[in-house]
Protein backbone atom coordinates (compact mmCIF):
# COMPACT_ATOMS: atom_id res chain seq x y z
CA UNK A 1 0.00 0.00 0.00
CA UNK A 2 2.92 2.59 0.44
CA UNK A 3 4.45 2.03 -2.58
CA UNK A 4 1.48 2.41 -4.44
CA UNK A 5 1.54 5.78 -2.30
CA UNK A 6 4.71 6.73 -3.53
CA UNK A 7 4.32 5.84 -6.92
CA UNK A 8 1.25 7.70 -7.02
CA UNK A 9 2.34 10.94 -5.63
CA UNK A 10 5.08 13.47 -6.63
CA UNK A 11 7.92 14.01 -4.61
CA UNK A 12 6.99 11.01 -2.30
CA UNK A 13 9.42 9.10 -0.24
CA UNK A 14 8.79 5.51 1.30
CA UNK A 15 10.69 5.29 4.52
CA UNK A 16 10.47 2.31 6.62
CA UNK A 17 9.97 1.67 10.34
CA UNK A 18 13.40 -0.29 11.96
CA UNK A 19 13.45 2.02 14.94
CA UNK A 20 10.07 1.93 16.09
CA UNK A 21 6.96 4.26 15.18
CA UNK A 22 8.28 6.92 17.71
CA UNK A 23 11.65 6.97 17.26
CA UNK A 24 11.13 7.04 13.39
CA UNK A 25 8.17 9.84 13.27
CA UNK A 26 10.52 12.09 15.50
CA UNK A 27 13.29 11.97 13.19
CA UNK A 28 11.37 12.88 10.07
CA UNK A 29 8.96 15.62 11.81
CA UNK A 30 10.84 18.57 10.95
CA UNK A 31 11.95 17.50 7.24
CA UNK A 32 8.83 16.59 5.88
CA UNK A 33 5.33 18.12 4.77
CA UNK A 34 3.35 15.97 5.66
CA UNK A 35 3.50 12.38 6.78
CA UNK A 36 1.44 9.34 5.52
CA UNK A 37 0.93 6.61 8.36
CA UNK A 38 -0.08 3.16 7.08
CA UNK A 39 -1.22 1.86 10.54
CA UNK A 40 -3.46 2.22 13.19
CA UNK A 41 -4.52 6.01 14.09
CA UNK A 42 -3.63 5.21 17.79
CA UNK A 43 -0.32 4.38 16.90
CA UNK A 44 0.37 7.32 15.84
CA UNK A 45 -1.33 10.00 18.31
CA UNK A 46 0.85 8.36 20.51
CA UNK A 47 3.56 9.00 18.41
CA UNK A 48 2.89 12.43 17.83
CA UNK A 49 1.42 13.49 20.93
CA UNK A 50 4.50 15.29 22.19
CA UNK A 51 5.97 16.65 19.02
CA UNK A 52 2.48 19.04 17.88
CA UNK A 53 3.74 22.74 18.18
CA UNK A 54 1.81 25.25 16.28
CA UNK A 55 -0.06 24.91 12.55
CA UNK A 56 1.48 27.23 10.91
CA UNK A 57 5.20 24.75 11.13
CA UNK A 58 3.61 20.88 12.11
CA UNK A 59 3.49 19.03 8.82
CA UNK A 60 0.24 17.45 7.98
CA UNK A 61 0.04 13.94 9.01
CA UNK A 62 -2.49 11.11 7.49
CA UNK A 63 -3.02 7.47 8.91
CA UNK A 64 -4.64 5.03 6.68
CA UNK A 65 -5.58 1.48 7.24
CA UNK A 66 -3.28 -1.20 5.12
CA UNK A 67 -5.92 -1.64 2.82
CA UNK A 68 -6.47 2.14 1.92
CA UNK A 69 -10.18 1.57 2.74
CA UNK A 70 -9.77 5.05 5.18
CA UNK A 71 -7.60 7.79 4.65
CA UNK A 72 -7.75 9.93 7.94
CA UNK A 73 -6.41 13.95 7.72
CA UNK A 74 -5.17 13.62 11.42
CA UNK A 75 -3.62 16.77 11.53
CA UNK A 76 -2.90 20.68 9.81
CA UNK A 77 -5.54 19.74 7.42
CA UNK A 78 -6.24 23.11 6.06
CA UNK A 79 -2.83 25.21 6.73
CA UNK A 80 -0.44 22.00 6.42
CA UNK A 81 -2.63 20.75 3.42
CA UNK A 82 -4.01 17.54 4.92
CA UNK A 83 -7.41 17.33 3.81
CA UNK A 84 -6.32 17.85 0.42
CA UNK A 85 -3.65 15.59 0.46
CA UNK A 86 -6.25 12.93 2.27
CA UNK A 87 -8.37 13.34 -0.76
CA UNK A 88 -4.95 12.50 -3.49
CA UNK A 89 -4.14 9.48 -1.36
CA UNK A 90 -7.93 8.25 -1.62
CA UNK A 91 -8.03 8.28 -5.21
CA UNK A 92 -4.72 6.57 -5.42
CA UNK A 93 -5.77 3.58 -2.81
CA UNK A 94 -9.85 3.57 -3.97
CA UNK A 95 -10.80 4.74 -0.23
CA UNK A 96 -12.48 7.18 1.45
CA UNK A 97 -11.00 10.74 2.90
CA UNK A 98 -12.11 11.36 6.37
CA UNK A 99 -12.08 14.63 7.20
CA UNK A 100 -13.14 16.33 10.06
CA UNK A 101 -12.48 19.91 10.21
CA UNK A 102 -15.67 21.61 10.51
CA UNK A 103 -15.21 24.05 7.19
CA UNK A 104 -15.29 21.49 5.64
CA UNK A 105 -18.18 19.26 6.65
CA UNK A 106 -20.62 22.27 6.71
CA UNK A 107 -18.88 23.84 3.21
CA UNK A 108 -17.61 27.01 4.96
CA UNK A 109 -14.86 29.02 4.39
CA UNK A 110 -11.61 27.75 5.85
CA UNK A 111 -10.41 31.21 7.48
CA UNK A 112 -6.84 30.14 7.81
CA UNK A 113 -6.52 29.05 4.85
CA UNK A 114 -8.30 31.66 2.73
CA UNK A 115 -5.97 34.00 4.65
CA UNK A 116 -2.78 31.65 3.44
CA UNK A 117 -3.94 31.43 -0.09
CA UNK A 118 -4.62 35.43 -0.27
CA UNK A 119 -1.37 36.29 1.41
CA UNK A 120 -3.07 38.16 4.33
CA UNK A 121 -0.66 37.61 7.72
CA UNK A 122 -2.88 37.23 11.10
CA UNK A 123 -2.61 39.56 13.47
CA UNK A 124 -4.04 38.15 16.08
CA UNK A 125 -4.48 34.53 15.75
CA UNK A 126 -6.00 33.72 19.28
CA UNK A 127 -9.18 35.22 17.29
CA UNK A 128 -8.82 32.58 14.65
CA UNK A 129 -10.50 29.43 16.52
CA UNK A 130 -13.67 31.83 18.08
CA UNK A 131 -14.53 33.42 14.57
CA UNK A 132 -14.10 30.20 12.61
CA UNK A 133 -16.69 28.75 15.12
CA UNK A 134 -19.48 31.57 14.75
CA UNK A 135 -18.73 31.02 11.35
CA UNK A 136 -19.67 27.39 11.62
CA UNK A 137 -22.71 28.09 14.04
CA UNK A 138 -23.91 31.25 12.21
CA UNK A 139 -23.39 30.39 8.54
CA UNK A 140 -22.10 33.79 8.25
CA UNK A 141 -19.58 36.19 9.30
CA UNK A 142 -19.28 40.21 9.53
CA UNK A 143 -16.10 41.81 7.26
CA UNK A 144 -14.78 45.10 7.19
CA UNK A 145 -11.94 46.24 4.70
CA UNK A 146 -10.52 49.50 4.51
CA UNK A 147 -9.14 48.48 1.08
CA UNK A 148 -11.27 47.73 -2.27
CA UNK A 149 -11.50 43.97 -2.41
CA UNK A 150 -13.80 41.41 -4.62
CA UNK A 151 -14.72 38.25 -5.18
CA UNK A 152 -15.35 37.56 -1.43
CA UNK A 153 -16.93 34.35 -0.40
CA UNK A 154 -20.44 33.97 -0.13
CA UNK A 155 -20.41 33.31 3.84
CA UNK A 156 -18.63 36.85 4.24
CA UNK A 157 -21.12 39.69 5.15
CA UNK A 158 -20.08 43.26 4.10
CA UNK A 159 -19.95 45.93 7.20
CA UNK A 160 -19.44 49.57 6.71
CA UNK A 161 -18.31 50.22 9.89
CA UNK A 162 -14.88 48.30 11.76
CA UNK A 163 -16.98 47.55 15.51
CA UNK A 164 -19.75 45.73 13.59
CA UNK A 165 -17.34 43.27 12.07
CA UNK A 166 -15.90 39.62 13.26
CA UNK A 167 -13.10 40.01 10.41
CA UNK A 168 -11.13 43.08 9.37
CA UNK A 169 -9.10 43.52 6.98
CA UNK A 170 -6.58 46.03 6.96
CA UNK A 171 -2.75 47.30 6.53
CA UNK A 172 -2.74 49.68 9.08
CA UNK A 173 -1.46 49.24 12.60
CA UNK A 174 -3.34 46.73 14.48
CA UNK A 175 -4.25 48.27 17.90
CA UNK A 176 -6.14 45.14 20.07
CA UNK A 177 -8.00 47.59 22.17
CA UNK A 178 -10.11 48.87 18.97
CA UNK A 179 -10.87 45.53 17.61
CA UNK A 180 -11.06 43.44 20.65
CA UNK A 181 -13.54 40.59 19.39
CA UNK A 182 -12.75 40.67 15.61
CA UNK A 183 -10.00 38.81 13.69
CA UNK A 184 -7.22 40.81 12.14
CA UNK A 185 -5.95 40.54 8.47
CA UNK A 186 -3.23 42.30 7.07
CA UNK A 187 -2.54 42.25 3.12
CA UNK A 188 0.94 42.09 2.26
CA UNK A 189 0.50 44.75 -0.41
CA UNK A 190 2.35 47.83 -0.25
CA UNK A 191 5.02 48.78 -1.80
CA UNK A 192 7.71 51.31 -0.90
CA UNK A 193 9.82 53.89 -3.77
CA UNK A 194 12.58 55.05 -2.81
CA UNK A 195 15.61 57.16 -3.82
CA UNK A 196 18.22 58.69 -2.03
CA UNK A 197 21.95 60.43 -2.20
CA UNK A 198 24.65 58.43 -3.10
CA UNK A 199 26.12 56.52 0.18
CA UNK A 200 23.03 56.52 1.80
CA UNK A 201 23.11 53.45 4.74
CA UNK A 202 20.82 50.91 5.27
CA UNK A 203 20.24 52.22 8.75
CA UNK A 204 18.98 55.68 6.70
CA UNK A 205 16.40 53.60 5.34
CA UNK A 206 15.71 51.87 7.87
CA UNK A 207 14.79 54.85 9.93
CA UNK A 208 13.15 56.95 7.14
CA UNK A 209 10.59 53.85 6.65
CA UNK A 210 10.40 53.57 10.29
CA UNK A 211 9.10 56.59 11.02
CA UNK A 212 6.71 56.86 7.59
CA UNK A 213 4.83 53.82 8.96
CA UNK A 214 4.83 55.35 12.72
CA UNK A 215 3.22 58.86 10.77
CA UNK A 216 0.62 57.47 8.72
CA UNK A 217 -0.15 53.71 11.26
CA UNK A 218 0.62 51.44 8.47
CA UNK A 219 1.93 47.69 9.31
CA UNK A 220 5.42 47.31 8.34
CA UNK A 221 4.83 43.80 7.57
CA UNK A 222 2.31 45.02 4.66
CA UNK A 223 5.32 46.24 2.77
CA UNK A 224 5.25 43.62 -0.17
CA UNK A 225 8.45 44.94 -2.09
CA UNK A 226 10.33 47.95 -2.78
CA UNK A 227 11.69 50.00 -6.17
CA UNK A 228 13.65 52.55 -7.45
CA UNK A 229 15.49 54.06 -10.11
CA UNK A 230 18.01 51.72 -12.42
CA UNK A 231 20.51 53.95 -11.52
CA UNK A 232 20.32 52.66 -7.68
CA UNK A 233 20.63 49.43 -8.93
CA UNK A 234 23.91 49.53 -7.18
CA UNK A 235 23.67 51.16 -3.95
CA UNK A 236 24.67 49.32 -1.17
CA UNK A 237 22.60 50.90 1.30
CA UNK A 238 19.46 50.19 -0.63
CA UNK A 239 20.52 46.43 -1.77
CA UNK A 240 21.43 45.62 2.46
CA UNK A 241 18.09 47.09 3.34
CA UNK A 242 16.02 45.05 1.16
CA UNK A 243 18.27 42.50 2.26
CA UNK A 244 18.15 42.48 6.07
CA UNK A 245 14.14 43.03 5.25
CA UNK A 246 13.60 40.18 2.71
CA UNK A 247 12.02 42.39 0.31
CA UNK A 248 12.50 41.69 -3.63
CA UNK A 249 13.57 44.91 -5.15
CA UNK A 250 13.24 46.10 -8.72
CA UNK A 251 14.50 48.79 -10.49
CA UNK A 252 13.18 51.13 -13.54
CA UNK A 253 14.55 52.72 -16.34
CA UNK A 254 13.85 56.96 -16.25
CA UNK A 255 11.18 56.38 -19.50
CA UNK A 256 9.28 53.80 -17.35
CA UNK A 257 9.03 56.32 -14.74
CA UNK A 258 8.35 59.38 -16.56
CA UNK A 259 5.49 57.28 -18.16
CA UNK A 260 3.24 57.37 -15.11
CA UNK A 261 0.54 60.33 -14.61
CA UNK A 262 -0.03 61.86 -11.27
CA UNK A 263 3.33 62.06 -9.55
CA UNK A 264 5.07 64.61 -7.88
CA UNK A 265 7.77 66.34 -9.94
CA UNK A 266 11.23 67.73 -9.40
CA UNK A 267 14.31 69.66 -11.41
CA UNK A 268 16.67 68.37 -9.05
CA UNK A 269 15.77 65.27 -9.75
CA UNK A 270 15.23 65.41 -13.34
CA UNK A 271 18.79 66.85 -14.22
CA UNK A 272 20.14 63.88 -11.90
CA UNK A 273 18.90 61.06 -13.21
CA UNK A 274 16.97 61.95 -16.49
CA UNK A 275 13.37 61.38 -14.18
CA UNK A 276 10.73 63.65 -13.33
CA UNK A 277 10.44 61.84 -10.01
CA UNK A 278 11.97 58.66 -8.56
CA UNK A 279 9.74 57.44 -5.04
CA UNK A 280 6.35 58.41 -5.92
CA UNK A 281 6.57 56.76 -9.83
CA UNK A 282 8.47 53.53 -8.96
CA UNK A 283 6.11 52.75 -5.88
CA UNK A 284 3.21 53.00 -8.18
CA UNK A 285 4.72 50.72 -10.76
CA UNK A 286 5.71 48.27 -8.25
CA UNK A 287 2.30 47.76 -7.30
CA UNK A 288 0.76 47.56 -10.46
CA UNK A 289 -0.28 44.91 -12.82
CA UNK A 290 1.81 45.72 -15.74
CA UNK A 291 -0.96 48.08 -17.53
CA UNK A 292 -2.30 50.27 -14.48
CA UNK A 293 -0.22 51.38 -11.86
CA UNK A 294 -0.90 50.81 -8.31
CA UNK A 295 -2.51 53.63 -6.11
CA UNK A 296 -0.26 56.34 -4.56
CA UNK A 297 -1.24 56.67 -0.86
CA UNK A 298 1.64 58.19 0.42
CA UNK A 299 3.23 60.62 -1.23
CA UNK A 300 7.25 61.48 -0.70
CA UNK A 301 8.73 61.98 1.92
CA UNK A 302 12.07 63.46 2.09
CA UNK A 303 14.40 63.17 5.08
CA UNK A 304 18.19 63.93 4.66
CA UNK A 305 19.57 61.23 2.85
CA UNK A 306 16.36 58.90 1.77
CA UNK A 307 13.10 59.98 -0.16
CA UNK A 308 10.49 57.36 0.11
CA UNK A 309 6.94 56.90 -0.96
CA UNK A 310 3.89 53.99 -0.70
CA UNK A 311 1.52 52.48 -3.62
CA UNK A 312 -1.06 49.80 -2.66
CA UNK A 313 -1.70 47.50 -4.93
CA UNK A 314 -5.29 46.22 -5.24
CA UNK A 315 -7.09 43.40 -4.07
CA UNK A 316 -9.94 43.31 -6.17
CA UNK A 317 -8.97 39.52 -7.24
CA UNK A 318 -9.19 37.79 -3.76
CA UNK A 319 -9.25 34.04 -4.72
CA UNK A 320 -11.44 31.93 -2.79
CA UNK A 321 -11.53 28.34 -0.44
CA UNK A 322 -14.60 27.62 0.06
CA UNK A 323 -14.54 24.23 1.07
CA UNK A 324 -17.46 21.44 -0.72
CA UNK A 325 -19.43 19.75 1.79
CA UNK A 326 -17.86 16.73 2.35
């Protein structure tokens, strides 16, 4: 039964049990996805018992019987992938998935995982387990966005107003005391231009971003990516801070730049780099789709060594997970 497993699946390993179930789990816990368990479900919650940490990092684990007549998502079925990986396994061995997770069953939303899938971070995830459950027992949930969004699932109930909602969804600064009962979702969709003089340090950046996000509340951890100028393409100060902030970077030529409409405009600029502007322009390319530019919501800033700017990119695409009933 394993090795039809493994010849079924894609990047699939068969690893045998010398050592004992225990012994052999704990050593491939943290190396693995997920693991498939061809044995007897109490077997393995023994086995795992100690080693379950948190969902967002346990890998999803599946026990079937030796005949593939059950495939069981035992645990991280949404986040880990489980109950999807449950349902591969049961085509391959002609069983059943058995899935449990409530979602699921009823065919409701999966709120951590429609928050994985649309890159939205959790801000506070002890919120996660109470608004999944009215979801479950309501059939519905309130959401608030201060950002355009679409394509929302059918469960969701559009709010105007941030205290009548169970989920909001927002990139500014998540402040518990004004949002005590909902759950908090940030969209990783900012993006940051920025030029500067030549030598500027990281810690310049650093600093100048630092204190734009403190000014106008918005979640560092929004900040999708950052751009500039081709000409900055080698400034060490710029390349290190995108660095220590694993942020992707890109770079534009002056024509790109002096393509977009609406920006902010400056001689000094244009007789140093050929560009009418550098922050404003190359934040709203960044968080664009290749025809429109993204929206400018905060225009430059200038400090002594840095110039920065913000575009949001839109989120009128959110793909859904609505789960079928099972």
């Amino acid at each position: 039964m394993a090795g039809r497993i493994v010849s079924g699946l894609e990047n699939c390993e068969l690893c045998e049990v010398t050592d004992g179930v225990i012994s052999t789990i704990r050593k491939l816990w943290s190396h693995y996805d997920g693991l498939i368990c061809v044995m007897a479900t109490g077997i393995v919650v023994r086995a795992i018992a100690l080693l379950c940490r948190d969902k967002k990092t346990d890998p999803c684990v599946l026990v079937l019987d030796e005949k593939g007549q059950f495939v069981i998502s035992l645990l991280s079925g949404h986040l880990g992938g489980g109950n999807e990986l449950a349902r591969m396994v049961a085509v391959i061995t002609g069983g059943v998935a058995v899935i449990t997770t409530a979602s699921d069953v009823t065919g409701h939303t999966a709120l951590d995982l429609w928050a994985a899938v649309n890159n939205l971070q959790v801000q506070n995830s002890e919120r996660l387990v109470g608004v999944s459950a009215k979801l479950v027992n309501e059939g519905e949930v309130s959401f608030f966005s201060t950002l355009e969004c679409g394509n929302l699932p059918v469960d969701f109930k559009v709010v105007t107003e941030a205290a009548l909602a169970d989920i909001v969804l927002s990139h500014g600064t998540f402040d518990p005391l004004e949002h005590p009962e909902a759950l908090v979702l940030c969209p990783c969709n900012l993006y940051l231009g920025l030029g500067c003089n030549r030598g500027a340090s990281s810690a310049d950046f650093e600093r100048g971003i630092t204190e734009l996000c403190r000014q106008y509340r918005l979640e560092p951890s929004a900040i999708a990516g950052i751009a500039s100028i081709d000409l900055k393409a080698d400034e060490a100060g710029l390349l290190q801070f995108a660095r220590e902030n694993n942020l992707p970077i890109r770079f534009y030529t002056k024509d790109e730049l002096n393509r977009v409409e609406g920006v902010s405009t400056s001689s000094a600029v244009m007789a140093a780099t050929g560009a009418k502007g550098v922050a404003e322009p190359a934040a709203m390319l960044a968080a664009g789709d290749g025809m429109t530019p993204g929206q400018l919501i905060v225009r430059k800033i200038k400090w002594k060594d840095v110039t920065a700017a913000v575009a949001e990119k839109k989120l009128v695409d959110m793909a859904k997970t609505t789960v079928s009933k099972a």
